[in-house]
N, C-alpha and C. Protein backbone atom coordinates (compact mmCIF):
# COMPACT_ATOMS: atom_id res chain seq x y z
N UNK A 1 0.85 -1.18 0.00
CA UNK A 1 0.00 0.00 0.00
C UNK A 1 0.89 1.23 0.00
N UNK A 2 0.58 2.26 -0.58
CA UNK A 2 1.05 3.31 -0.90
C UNK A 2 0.89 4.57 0.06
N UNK A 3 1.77 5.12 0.15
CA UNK A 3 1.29 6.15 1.52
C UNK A 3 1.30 7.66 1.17
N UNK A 4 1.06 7.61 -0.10
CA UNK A 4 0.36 8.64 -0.94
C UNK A 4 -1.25 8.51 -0.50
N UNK A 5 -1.48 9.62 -0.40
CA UNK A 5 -3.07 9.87 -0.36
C UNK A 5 -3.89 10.15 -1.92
N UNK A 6 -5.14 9.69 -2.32
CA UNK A 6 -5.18 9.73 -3.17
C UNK A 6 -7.00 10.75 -2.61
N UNK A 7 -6.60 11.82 -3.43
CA UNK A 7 -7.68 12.73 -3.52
C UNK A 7 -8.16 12.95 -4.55
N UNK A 8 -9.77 13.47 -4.53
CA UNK A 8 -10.26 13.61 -6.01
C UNK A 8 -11.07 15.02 -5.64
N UNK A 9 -11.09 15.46 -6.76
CA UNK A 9 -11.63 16.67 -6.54
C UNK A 9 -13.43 16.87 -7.48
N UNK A 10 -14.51 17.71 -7.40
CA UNK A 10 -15.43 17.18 -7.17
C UNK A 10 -15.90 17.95 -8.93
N UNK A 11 -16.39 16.84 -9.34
CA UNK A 11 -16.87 16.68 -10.56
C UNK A 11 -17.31 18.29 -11.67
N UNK A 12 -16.81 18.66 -12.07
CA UNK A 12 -17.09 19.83 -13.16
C UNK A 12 -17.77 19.32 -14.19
N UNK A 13 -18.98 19.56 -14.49
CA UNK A 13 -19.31 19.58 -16.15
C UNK A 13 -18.92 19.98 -17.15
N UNK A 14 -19.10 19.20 -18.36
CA UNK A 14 -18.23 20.40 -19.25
C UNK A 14 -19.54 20.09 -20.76
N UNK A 15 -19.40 21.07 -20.86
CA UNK A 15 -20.37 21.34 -22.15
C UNK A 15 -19.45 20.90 -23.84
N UNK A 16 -20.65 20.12 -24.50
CA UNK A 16 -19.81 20.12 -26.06
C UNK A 16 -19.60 21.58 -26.47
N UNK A 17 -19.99 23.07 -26.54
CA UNK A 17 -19.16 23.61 -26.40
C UNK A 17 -17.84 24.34 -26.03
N UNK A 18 -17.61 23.39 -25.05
CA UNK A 18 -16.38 23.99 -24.23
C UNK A 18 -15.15 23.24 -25.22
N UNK A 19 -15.07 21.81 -25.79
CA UNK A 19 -14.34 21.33 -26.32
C UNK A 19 -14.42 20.79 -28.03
N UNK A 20 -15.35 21.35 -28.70
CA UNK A 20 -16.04 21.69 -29.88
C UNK A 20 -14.70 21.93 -30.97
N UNK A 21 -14.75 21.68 -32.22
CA UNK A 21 -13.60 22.37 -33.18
C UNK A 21 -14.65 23.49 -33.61
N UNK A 22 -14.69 24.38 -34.10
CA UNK A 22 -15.54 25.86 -34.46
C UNK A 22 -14.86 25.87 -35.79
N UNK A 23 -14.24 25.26 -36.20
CA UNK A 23 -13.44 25.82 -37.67
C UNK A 23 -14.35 24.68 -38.17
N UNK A 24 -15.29 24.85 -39.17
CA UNK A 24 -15.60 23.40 -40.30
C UNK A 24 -15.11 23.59 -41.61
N UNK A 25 -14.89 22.26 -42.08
CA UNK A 25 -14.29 22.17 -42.96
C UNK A 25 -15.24 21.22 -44.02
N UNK A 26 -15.68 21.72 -45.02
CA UNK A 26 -16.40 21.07 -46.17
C UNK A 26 -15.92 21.06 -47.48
N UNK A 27 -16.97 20.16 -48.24
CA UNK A 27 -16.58 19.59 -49.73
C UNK A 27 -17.55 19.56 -50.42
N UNK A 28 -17.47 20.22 -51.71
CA UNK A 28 -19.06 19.80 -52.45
C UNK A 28 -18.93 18.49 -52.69
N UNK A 29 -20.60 17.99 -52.45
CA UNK A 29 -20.62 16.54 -52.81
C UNK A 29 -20.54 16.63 -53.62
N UNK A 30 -20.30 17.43 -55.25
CA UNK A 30 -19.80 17.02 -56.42
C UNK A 30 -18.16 17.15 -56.77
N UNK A 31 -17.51 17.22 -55.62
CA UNK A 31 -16.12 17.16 -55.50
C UNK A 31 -15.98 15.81 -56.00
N UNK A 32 -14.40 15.68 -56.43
CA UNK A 32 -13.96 14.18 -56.06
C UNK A 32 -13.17 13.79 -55.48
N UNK A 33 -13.24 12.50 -55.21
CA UNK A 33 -12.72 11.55 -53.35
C UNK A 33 -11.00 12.24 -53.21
N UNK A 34 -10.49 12.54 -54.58
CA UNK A 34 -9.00 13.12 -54.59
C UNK A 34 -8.96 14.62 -54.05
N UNK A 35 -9.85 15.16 -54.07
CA UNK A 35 -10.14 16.77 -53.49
C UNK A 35 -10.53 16.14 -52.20
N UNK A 36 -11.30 15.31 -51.79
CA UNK A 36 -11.53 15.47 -50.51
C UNK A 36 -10.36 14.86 -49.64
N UNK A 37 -9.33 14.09 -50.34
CA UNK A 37 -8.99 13.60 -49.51
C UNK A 37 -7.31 14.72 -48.94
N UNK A 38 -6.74 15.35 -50.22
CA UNK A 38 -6.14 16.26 -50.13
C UNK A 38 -6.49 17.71 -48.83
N UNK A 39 -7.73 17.75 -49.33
CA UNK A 39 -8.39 18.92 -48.21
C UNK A 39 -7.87 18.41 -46.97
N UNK A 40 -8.19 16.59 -46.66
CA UNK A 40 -7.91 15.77 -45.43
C UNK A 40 -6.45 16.31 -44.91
N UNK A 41 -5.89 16.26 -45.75
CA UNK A 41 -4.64 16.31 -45.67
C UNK A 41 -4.15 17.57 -45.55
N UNK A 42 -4.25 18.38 -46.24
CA UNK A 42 -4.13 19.99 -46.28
C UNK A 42 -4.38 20.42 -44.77
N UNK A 43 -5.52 20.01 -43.89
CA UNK A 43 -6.12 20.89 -43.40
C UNK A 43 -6.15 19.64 -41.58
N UNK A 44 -5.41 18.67 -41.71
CA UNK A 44 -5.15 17.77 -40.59
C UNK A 44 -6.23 17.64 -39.55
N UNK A 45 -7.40 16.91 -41.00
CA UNK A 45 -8.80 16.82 -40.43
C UNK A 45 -8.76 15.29 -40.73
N UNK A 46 -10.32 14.86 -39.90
CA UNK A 46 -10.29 13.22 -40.76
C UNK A 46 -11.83 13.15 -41.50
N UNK A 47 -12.52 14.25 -41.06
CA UNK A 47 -13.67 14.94 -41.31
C UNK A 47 -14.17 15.96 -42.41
N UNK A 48 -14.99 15.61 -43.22
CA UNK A 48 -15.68 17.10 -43.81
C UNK A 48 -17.12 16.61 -43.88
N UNK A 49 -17.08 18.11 -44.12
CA UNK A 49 -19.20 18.44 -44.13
C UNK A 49 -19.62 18.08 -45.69
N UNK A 50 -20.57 17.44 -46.02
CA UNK A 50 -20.20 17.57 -47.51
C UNK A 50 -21.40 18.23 -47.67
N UNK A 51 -21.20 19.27 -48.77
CA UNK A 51 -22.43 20.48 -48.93
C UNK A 51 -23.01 20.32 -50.04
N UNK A 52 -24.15 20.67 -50.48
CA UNK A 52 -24.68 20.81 -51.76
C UNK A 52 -25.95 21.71 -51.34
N UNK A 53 -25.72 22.65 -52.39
CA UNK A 53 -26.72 24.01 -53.35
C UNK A 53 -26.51 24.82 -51.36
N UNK A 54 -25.51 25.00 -50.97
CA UNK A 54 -25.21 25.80 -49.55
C UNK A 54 -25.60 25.42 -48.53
N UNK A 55 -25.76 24.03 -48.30
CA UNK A 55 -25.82 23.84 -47.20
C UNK A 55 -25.45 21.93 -46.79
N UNK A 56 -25.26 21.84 -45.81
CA UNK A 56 -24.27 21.01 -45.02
C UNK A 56 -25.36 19.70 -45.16
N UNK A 57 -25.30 18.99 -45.67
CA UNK A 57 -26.08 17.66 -46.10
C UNK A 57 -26.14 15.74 -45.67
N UNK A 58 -24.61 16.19 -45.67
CA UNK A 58 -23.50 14.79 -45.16
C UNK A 58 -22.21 14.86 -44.52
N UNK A 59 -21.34 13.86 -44.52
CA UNK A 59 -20.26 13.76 -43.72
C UNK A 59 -19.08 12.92 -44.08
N UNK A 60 -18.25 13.25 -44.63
CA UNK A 60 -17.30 11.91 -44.91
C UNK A 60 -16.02 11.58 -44.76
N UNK A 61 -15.51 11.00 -44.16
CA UNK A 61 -14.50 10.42 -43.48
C UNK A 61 -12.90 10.10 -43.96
N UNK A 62 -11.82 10.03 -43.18
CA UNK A 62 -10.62 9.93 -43.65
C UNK A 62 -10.70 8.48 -44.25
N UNK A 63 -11.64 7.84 -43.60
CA UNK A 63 -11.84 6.18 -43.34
C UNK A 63 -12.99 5.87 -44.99
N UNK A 64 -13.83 6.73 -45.30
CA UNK A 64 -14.78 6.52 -46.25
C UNK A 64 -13.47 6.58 -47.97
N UNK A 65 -13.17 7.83 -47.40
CA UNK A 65 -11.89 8.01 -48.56
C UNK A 65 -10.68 6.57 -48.93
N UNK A 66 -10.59 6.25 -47.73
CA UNK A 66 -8.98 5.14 -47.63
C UNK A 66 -9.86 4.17 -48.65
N UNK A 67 -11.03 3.78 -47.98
CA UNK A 67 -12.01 2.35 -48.32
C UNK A 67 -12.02 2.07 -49.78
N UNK A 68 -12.35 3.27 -50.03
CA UNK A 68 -12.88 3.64 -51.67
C UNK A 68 -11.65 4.20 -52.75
N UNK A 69 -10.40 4.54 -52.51
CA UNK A 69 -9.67 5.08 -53.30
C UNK A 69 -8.67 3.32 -53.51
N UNK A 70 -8.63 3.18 -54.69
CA UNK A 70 -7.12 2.20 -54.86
C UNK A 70 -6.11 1.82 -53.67
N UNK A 71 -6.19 1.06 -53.40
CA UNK A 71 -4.49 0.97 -52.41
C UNK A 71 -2.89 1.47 -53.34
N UNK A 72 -3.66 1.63 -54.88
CA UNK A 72 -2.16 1.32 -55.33
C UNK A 72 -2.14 3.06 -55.90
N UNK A 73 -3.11 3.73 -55.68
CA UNK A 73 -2.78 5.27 -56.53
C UNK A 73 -1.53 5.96 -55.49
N UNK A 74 -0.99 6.61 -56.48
CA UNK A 74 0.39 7.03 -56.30
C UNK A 74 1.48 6.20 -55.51
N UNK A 75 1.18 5.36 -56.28
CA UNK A 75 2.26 3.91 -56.24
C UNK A 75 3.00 3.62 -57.65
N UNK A 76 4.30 2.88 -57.87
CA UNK A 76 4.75 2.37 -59.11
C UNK A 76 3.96 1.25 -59.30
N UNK A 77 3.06 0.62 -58.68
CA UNK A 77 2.47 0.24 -59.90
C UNK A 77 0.83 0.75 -60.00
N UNK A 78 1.02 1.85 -59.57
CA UNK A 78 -0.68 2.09 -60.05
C UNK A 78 -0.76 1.89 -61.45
N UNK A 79 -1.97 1.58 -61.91
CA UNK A 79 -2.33 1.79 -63.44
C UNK A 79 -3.61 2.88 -63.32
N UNK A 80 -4.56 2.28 -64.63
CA UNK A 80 -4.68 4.34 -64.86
C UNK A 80 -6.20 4.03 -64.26
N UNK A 81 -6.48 2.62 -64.22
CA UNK A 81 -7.79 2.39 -63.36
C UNK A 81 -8.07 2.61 -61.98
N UNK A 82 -6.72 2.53 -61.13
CA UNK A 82 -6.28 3.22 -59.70
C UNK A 82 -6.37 4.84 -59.55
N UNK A 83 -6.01 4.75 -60.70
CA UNK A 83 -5.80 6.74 -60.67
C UNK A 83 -7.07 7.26 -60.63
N UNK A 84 -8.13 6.53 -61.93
CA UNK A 84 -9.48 7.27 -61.68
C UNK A 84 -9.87 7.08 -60.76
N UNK A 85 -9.76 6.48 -59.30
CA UNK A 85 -10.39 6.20 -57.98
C UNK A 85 -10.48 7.39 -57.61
N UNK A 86 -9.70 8.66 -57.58
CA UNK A 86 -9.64 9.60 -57.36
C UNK A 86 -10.44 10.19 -57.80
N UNK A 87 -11.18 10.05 -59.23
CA UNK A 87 -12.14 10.58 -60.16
C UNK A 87 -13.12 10.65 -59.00
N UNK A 88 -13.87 9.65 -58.78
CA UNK A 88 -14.96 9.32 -58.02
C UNK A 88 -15.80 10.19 -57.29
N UNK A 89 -16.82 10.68 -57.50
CA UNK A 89 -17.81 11.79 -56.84
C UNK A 89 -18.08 11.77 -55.19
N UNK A 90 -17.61 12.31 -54.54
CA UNK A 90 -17.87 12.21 -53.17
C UNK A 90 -18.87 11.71 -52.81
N UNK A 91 -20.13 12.41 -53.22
CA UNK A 91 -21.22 12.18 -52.63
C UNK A 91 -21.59 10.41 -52.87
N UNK A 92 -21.07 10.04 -53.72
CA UNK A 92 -21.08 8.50 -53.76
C UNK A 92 -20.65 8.11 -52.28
N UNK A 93 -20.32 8.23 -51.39
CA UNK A 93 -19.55 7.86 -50.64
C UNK A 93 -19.69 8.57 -49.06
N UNK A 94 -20.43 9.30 -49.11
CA UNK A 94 -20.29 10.15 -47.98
C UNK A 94 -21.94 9.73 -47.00
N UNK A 95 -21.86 10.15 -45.51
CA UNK A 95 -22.89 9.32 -44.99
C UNK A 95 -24.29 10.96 -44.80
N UNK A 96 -25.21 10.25 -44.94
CA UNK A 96 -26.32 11.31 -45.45
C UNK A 96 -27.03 11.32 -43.69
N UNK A 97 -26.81 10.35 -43.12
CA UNK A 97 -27.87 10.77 -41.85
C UNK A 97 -26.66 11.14 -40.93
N UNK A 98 -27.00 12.43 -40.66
CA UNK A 98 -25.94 12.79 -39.67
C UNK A 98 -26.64 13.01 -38.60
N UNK A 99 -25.95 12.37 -37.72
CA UNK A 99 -26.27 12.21 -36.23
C UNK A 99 -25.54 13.01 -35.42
N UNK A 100 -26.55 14.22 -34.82
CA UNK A 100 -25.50 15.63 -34.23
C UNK A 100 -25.71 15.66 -32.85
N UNK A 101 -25.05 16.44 -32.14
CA UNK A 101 -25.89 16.61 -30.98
C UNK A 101 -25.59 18.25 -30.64
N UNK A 102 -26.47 19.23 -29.34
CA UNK A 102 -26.67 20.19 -29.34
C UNK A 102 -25.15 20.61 -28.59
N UNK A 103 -25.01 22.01 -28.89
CA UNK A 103 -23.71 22.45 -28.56
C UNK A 103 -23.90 22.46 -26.67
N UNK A 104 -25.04 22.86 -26.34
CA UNK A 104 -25.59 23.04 -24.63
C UNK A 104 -25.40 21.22 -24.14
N UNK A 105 -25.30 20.34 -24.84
CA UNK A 105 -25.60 18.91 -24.17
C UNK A 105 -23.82 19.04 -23.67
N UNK A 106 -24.31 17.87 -22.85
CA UNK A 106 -22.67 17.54 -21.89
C UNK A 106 -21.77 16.50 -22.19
N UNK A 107 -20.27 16.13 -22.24
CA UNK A 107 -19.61 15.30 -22.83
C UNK A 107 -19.92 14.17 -23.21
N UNK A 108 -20.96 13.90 -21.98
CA UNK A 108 -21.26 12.19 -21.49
C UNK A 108 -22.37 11.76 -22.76
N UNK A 109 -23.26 12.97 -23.03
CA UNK A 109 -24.18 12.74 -24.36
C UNK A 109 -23.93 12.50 -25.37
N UNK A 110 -22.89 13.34 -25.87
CA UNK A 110 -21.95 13.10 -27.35
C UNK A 110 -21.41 11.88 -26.96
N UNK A 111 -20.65 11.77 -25.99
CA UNK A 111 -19.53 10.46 -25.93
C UNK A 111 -21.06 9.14 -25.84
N UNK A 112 -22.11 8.99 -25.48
CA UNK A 112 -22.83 7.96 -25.86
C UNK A 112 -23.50 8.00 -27.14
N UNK A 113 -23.15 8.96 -27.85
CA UNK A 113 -24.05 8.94 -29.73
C UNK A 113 -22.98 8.01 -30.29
N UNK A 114 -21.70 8.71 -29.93
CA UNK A 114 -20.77 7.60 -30.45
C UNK A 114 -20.32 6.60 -30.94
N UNK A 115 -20.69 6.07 -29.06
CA UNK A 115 -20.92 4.84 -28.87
C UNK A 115 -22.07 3.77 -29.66
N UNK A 116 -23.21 4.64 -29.46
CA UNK A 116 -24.36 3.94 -29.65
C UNK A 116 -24.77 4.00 -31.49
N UNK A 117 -24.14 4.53 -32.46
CA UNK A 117 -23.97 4.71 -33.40
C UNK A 117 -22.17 4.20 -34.14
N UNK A 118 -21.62 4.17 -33.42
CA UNK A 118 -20.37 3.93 -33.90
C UNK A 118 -19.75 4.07 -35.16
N UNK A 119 -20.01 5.57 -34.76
CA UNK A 119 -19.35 6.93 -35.34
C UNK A 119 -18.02 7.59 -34.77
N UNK A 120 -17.07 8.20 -35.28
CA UNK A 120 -16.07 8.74 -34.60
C UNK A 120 -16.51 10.88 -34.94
N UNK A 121 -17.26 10.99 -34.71
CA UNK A 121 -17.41 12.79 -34.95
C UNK A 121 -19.11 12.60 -34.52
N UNK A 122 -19.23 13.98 -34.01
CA UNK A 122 -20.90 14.84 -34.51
C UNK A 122 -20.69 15.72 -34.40
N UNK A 123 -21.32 16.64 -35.97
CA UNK A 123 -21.79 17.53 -36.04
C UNK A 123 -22.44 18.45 -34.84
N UNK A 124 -22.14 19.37 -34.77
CA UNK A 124 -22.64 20.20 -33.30
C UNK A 124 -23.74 21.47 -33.57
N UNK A 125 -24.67 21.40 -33.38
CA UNK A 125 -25.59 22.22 -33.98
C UNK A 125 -26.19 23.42 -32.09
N UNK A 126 -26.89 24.50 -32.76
CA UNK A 126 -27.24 25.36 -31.73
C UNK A 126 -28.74 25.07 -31.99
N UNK A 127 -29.06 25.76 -31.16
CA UNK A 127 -30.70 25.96 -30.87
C UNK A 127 -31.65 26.13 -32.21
N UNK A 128 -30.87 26.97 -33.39
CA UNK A 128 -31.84 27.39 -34.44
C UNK A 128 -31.14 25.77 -35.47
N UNK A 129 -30.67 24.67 -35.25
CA UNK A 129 -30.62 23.12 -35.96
C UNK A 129 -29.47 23.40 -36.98
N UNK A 130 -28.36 24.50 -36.70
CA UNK A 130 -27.62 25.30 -37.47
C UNK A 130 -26.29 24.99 -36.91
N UNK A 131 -25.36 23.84 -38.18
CA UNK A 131 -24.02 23.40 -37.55
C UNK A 131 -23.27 24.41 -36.87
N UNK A 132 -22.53 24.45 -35.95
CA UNK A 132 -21.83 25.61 -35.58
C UNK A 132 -20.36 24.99 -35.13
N UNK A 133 -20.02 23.71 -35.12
CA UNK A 133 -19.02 23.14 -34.90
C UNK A 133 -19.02 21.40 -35.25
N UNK A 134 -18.07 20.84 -34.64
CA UNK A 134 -18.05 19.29 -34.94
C UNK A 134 -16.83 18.81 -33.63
N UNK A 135 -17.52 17.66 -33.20
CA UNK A 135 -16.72 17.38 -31.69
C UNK A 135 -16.49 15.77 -32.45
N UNK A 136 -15.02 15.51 -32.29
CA UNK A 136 -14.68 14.05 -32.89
C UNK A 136 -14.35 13.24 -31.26
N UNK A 137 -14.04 12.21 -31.75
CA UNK A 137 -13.50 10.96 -30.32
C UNK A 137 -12.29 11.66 -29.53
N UNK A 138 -11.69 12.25 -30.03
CA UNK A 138 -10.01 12.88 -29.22
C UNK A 138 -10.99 14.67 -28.50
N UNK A 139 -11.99 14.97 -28.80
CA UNK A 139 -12.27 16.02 -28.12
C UNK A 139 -13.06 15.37 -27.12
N UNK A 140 -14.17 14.63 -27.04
CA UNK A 140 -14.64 14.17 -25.92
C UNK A 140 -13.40 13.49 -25.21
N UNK A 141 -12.57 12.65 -25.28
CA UNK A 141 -11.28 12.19 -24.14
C UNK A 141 -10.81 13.07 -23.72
N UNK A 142 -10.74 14.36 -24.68
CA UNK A 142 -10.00 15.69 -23.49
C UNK A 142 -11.22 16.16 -22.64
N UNK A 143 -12.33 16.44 -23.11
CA UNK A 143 -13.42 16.84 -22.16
C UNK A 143 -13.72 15.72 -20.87
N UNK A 144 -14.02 14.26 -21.02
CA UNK A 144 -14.10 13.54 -20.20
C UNK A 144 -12.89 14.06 -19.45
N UNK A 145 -11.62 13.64 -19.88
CA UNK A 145 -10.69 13.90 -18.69
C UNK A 145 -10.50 15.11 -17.89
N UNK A 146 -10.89 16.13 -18.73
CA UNK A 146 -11.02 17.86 -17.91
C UNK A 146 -11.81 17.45 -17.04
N UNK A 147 -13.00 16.70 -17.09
CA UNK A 147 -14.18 16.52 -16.01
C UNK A 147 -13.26 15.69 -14.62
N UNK A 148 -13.00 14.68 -14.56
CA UNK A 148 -11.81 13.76 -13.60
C UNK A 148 -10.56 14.50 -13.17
N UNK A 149 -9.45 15.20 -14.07
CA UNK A 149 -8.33 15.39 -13.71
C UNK A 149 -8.20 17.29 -14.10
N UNK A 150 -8.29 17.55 -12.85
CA UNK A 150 -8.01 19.23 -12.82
C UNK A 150 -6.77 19.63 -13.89
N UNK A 151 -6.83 20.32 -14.61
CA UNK A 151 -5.54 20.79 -15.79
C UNK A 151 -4.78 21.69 -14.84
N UNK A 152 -3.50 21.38 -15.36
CA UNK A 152 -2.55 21.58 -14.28
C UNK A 152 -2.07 22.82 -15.05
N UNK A 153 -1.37 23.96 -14.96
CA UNK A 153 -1.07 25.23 -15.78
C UNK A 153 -0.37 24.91 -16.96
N UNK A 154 0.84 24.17 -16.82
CA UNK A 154 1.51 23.79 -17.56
C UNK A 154 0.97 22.87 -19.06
N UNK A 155 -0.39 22.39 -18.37
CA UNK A 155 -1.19 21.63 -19.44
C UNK A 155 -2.17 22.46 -20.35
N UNK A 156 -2.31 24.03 -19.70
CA UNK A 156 -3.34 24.16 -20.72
C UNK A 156 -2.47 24.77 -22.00
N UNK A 157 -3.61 25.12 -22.99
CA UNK A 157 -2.67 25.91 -24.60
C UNK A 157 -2.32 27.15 -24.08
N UNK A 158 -1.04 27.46 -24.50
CA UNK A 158 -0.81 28.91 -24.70
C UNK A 158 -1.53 29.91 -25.91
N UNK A 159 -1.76 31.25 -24.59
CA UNK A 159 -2.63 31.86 -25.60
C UNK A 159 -1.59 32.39 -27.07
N UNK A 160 -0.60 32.47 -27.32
CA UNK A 160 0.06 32.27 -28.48
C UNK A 160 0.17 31.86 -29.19
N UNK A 161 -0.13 30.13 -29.24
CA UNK A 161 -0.41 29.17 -30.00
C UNK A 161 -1.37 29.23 -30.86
């Protein structure tokens, strides 16, 4: 036994807006899977909104992209049937029922849509059903853990960053 004392300190809520991304990042669903997946990349998301005629429709994944593009494009031996994988229209591919939850709900809500859908993101909408962010699996683990383990100074972002 350890003769450390082990203290806990008493439960904080934390709202999906407190740990929310606010920057979204979208694709026309008449993009193709090579634009979206570049954007992926460009922009060190695994996520986009996919939009059509202005507004936010679907959702599609670093994981929807991998599935569906060639294993062999931009490889020596791609051939030119690998390459058009890239051709490919997003919206072929992207998921149409998006399952969001409200920016006011609390970690524990998002972290069970998740679960209970087994999804890695939701869309984060306000009061008027109007995206205003997107909370993935690595923002609820920082929110759960803000809730358990007090952030120590050294842990939070600098406002510089």
């Amino acid at each position: 036994m350890s003769d450390r004392e082990i203290t806990t300190t008493p439960w904080a809520p934390v709202r999906v807006e407190q740990i929310m991304s606010r920057t979204l990042y979208s694709v026309s669903a008449d993009a193709r899977l090579g634009h979206a997946r570049d954007l992926m990349e460009q922009h060190h998301v695994h996520h986009l909104l996919v939009e059509d005629t202005g507004r936010f429709v679907g959702i599609i994944s670093d994981r929807d992209v991998l599935a569906n593009l060639s294993p062999y494009v931009g490889t020596i031996s791609s051939k030119r049937r690998d390459d058009e994988t890239l051709m490919w229209p997003v919206y072929r591919f992207a998921s149409y029922e998006l399952i969001t939850v409200s920016d006011e709900a609390l970690v524990e809500e998002a972290a069970r849509r998740l679960l209970e859908h087994e999804i890695s993101c939701l869309p984060v909408v306000n009061r008027l059903d109007e995206i205003i962010g997107i909370v993935t699996k690595s923002d609820l683990l920082f929110g759960i853990l803000s809730c358990i383990v007090p952030q120590r100074d050294e842990d939070r972002p600098s406002e510089a960053a």
